[in-house]
Protein backbone atom coordinates (compact mmCIF):
# COMPACT_ATOMS: atom_id res chain seq x y z
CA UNK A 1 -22.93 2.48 -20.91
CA UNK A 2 -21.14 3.87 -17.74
CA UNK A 3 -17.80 1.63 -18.76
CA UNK A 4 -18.04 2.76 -21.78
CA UNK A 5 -17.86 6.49 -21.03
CA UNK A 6 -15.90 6.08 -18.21
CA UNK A 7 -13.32 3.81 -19.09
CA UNK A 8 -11.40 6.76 -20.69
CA UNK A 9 -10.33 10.25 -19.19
CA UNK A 10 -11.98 12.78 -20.90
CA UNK A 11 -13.18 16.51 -19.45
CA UNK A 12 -16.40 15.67 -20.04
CA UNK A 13 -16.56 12.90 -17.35
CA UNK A 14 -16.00 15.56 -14.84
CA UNK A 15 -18.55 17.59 -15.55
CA UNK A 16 -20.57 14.50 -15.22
CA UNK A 17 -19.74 13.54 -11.85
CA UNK A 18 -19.79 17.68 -10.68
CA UNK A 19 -23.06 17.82 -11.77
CA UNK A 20 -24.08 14.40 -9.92
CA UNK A 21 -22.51 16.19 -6.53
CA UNK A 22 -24.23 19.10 -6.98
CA UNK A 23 -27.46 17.03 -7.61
CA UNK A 24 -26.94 15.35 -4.15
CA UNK A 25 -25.58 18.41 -2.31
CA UNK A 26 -28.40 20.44 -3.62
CA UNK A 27 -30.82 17.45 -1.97
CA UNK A 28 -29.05 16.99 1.17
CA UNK A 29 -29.12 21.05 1.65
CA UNK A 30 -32.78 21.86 0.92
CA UNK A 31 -34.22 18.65 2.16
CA UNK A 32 -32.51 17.84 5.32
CA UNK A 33 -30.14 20.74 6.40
CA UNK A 34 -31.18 23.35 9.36
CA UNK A 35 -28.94 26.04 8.20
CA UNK A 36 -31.68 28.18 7.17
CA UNK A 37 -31.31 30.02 3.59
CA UNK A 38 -29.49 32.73 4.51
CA UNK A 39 -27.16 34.75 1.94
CA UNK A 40 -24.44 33.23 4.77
CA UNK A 41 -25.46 29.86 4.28
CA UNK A 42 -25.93 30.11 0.81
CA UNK A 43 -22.16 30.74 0.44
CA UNK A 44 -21.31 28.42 2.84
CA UNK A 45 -23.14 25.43 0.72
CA UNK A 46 -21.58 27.04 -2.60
CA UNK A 47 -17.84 26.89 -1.01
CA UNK A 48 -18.16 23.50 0.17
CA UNK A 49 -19.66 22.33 -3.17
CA UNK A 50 -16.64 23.97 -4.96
CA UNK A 51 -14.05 23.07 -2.45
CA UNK A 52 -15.09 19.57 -3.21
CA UNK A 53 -15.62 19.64 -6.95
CA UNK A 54 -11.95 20.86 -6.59
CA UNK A 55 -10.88 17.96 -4.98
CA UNK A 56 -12.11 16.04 -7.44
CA UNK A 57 -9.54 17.20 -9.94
CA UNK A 58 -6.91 17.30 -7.42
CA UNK A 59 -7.32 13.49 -6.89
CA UNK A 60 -7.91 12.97 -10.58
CA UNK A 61 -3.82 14.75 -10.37
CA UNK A 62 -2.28 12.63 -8.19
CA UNK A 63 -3.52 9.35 -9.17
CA UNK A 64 -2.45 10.48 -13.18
CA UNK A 65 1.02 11.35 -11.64
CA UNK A 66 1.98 8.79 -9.36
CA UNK A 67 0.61 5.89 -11.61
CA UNK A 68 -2.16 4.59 -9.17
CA UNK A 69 -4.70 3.92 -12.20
CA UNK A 70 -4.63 3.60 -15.68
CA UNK A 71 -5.99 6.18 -18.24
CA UNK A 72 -9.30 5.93 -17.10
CA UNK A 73 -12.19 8.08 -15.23
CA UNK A 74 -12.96 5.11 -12.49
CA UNK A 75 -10.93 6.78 -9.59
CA UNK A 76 -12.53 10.13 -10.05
CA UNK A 77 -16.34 7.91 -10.55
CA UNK A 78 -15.31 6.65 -7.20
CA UNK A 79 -13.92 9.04 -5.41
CA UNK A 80 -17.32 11.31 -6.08
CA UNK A 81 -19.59 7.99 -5.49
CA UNK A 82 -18.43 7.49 -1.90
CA UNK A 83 -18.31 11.83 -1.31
CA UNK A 84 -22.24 11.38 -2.14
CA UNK A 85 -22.39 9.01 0.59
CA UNK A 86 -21.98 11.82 2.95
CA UNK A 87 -24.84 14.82 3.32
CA UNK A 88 -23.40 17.66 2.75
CA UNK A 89 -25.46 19.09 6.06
CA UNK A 90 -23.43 17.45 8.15
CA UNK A 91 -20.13 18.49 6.81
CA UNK A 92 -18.39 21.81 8.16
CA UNK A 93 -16.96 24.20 5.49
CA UNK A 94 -13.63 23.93 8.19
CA UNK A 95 -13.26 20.45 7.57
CA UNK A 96 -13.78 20.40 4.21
CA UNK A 97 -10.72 22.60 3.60
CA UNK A 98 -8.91 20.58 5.91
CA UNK A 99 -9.52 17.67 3.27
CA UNK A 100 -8.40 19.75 0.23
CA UNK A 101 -5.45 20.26 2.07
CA UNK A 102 -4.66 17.15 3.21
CA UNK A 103 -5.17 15.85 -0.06
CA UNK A 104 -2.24 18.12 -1.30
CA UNK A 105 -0.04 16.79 1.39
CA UNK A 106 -0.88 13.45 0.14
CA UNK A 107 0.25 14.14 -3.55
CA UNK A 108 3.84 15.19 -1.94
CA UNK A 109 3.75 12.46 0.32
CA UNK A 110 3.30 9.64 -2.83
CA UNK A 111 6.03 11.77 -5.07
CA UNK A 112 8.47 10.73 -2.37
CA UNK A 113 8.92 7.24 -4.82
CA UNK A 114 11.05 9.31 -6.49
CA UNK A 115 13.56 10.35 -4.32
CA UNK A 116 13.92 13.39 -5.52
CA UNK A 117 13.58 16.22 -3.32
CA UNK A 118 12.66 14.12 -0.40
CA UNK A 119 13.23 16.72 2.62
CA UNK A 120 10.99 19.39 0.90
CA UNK A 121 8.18 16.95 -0.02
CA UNK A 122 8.20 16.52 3.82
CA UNK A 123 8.35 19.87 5.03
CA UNK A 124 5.80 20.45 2.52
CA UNK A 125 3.64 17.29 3.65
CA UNK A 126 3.47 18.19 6.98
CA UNK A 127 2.63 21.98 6.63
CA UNK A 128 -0.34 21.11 4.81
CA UNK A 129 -1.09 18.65 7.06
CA UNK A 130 -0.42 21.01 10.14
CA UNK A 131 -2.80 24.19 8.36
CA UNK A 132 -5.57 21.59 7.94
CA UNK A 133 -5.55 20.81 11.76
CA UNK A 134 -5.49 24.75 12.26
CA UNK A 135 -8.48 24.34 9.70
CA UNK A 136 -10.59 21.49 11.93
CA UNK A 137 -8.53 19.72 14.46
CA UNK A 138 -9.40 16.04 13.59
CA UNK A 139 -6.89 16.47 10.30
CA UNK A 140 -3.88 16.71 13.00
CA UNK A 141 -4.42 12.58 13.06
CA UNK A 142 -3.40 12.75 9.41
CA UNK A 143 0.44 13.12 10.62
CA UNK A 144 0.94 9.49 11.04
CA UNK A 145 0.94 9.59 7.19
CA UNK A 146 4.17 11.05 6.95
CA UNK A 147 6.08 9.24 8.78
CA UNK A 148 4.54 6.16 6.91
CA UNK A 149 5.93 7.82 3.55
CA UNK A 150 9.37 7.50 5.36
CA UNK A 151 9.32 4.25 6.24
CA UNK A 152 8.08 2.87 3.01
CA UNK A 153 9.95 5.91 0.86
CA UNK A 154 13.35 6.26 2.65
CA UNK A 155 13.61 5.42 5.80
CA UNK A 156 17.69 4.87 6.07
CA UNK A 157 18.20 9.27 6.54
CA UNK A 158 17.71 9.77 10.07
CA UNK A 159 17.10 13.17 8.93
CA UNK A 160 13.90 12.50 7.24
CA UNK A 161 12.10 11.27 11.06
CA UNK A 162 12.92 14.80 11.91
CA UNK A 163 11.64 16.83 9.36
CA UNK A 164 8.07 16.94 10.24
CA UNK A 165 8.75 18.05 13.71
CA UNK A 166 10.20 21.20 11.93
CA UNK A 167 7.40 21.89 9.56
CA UNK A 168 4.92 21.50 12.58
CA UNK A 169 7.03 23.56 14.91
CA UNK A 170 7.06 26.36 12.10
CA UNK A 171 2.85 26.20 11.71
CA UNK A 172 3.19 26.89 15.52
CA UNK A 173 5.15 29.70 15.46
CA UNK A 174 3.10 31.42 12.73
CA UNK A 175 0.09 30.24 14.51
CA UNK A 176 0.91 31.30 17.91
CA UNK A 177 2.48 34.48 16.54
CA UNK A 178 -0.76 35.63 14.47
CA UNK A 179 -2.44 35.00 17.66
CA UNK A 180 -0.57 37.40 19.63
CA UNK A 181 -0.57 39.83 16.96
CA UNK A 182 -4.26 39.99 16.73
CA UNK A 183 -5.16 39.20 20.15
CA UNK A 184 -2.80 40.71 22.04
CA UNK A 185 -1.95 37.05 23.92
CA UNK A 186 -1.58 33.80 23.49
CA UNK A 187 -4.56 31.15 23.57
CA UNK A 188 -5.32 29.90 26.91
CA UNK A 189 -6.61 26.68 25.41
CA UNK A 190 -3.46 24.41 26.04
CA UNK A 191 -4.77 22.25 28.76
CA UNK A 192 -5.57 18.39 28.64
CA UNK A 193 -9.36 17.19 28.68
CA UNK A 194 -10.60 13.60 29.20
CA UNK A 195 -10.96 11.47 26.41
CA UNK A 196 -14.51 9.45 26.06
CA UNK A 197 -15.45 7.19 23.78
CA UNK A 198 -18.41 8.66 22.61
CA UNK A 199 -20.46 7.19 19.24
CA UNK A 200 -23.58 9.67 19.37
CA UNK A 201 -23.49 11.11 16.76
CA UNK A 202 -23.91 7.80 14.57
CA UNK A 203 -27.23 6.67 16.41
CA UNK A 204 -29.82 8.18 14.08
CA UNK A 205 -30.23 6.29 10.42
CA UNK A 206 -29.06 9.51 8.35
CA UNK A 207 -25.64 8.99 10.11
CA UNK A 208 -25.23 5.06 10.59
CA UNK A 209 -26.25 3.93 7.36
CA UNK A 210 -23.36 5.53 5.55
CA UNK A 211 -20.38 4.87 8.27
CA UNK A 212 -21.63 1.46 8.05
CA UNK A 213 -21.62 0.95 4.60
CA UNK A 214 -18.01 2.52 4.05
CA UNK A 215 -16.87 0.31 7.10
CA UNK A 216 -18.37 -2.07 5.35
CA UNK A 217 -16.92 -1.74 1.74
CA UNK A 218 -13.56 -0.45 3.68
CA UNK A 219 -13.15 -4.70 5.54
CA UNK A 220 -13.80 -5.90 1.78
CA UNK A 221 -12.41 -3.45 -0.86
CA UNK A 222 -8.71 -2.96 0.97
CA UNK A 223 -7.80 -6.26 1.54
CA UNK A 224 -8.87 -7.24 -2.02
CA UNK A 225 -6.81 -4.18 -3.39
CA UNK A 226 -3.57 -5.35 -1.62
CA UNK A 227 -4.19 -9.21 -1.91
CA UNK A 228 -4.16 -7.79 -6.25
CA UNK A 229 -0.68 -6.90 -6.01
CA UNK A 230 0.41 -10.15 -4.33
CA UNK A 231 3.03 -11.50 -7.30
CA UNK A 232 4.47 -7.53 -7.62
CA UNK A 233 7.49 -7.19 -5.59
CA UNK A 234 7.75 -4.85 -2.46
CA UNK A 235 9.71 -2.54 -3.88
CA UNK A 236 7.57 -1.81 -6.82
CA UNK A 237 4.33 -1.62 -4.66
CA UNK A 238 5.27 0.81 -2.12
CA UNK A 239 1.92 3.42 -3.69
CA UNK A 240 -0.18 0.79 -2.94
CA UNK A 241 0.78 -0.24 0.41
CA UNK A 242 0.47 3.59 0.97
CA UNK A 243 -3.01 3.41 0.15
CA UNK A 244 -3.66 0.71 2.51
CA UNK A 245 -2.16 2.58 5.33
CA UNK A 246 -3.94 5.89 4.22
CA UNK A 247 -6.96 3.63 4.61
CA UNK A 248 -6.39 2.53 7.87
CA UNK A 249 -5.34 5.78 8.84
CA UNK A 250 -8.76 7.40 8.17
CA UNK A 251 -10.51 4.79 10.01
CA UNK A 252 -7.90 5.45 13.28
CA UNK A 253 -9.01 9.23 13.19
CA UNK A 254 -12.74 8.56 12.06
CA UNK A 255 -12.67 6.64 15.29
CA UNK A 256 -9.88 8.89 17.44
CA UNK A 257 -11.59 12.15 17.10
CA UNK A 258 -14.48 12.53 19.93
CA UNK A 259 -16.94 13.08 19.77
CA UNK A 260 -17.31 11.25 16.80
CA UNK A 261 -18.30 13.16 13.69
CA UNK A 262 -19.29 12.72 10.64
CA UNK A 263 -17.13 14.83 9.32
CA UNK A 264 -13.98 12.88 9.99
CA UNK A 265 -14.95 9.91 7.47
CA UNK A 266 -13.96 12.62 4.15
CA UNK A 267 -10.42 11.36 4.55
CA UNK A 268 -11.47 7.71 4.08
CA UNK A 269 -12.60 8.93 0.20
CA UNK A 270 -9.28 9.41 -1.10
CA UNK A 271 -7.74 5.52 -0.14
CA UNK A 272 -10.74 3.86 -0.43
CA UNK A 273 -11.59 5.46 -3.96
CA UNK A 274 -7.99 4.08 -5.23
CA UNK A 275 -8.58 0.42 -4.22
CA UNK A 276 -12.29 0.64 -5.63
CA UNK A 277 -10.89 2.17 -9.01
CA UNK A 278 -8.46 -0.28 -8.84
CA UNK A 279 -10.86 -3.55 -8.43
CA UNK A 280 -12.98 -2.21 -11.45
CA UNK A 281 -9.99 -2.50 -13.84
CA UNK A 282 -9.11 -5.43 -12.87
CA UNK A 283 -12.43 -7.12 -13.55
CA UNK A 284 -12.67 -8.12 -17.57
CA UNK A 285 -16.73 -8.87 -17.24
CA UNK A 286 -18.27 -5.99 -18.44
CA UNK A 287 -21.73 -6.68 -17.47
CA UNK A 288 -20.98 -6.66 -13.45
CA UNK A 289 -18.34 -3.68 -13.92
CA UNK A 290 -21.75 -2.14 -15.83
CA UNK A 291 -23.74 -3.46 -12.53
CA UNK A 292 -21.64 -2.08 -9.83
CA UNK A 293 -21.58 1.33 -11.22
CA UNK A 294 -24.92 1.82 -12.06
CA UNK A 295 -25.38 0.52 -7.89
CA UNK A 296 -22.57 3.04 -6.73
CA UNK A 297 -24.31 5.56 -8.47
CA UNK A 298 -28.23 5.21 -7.10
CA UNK A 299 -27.25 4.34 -3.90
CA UNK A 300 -26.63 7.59 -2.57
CA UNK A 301 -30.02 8.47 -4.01
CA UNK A 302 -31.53 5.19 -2.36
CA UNK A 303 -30.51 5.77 1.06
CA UNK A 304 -31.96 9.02 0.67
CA UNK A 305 -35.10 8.15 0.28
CA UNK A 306 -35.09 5.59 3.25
CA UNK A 307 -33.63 7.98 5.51
């Protein structure tokens, strides 16, 4: 039943899988968050619902225009399967927008298989990427991104490594300069603090159980994407090598920003939605494709109800 109606893009599906988030968010809010029910916190749960419903179609946009699926509904399925995986009460309405936007600098990044335009897609890359750290600071580990789209992309213009230093040096300016503007000085935050390892945040079951299970699914799912494309040549499977490093990417900042959070494991969604999508259409046997789903989609519910 869920191949069936998700084994072609239609608008319907997403109102499916909205109404599934909301379903979850609206548990995860009145169940387990302590943000009170304020008409504050009210629009702070409707935001982040919508941000993310958003981002939904926005990754629904970039894997129909770079080619990373076929004409199907399993990357968006995915993509909102693992975002269930998270509660919503520990997510910040900060970071959240710092995935939307990071998400658009990915869809520039991928376009650089064109070659078209290549300096702008940077610039415009890394401005995204540099707001979202403005946004929450953990996104600022999303950089290393870039400079992976020039190395697989075009690496041969010298001109391309310096790009990015522009775009961020421009955020800066504007940053710094609003600052002053509004302030009346500069922020007097620019000092270096000690960096400790520090898991916390991941020792009660409501946080574990899900970092687990996506580091889990992450070791298995990746390596199985790649290992599909084995007999393509290099040169045609640039996008997916991308993934792979997006993937690994997320992990290096889900474990890079301390204390950890949370939070930082929305970027993983994205990569690790792709290579899922990707190992459903490759298998033929309905019946387990019909299993899996069904599993992807109680399990958020599931490990509700034991946590």
């Amino acid at each position: 039943m869920l191949t069936r109606i998700f084994a072609t893009s239609k608008p319907l599906n997403f109102l499916w899988v909205s109404l599934y988030l909301l379903l979850i968010f609206a548990l995860d809010w009145f169940y387990t968050c302590n943000r009170g029910y304020d008409i504050w916190a009210i629009l702070e749960f409707l935001s982040m619902s919508g941000l993310l419903i958003f981002s939904i179609l926005l990754v629904d946009f970039i894997v129909r225009k770079n080619e990373l699926s076929k004409k199907n509904s399993f990357v968006v399925v995915a993509y909102s399967f693992l975002l269930a995986m998270i509660p919503i009460s520990k997510l910040e309405l900060t970071g959240v927008v710092a995935h939307v936007l990071v998400l658009m600098a990915i869809r520039r990044i991928i376009s650089l298989q064109s070659l078209k335009s290549v300096k702008k897609k940077l610039y415009d890359a890394t401005f995204w990427i540099a707001i979202a750290a403005l946004a929450w600071y953990g996104a600022g580990g999303i950089l290393l991104l870039v400079f992976v789209g020039v190395l697989l992309f075009d690496a041969s213009d010298y001109r391309n490594w310096l790009v990015p230093f522009f775009a961020v040096l421009t955020v800066g300016i504007i940053y710094l300069a609003g600052f002053w503007v509004i302030n009346d000085q500069l922020p007097q935050y620019f000092q270096l603090q000690d960096w400790n390892f520090d898991l916390s945040e991941f020792k009660s079951m409501q946080t574990a159980w899900p970092a687990a299970y996506l580091l889990a699914l992450s070791a298995v799912v990746v390596p199985a994407y790649w290992l599909g494309f084995r007999k393509i040549m290099l040169i045609r499977k640039k996008r997916q090598l991308f993934i792979v490093f997006a993937a690994i990417v997320a992990w290096l900042v889900a474990f890079g920003v301390q204390p950890a959070q949370t939070q930082s494991l929305i970027f993983l969604m994205f990569p690790l939605g792709v290579a899922l999508a990707n190992l459903t259409e490759r298998n033929q046997q309905r019946p387990i494709t019909e299993i899996l789903l069904w599993a992807f989609l109680l399990l958020p519910f599931a490990a509700r109800t034991v946590i």
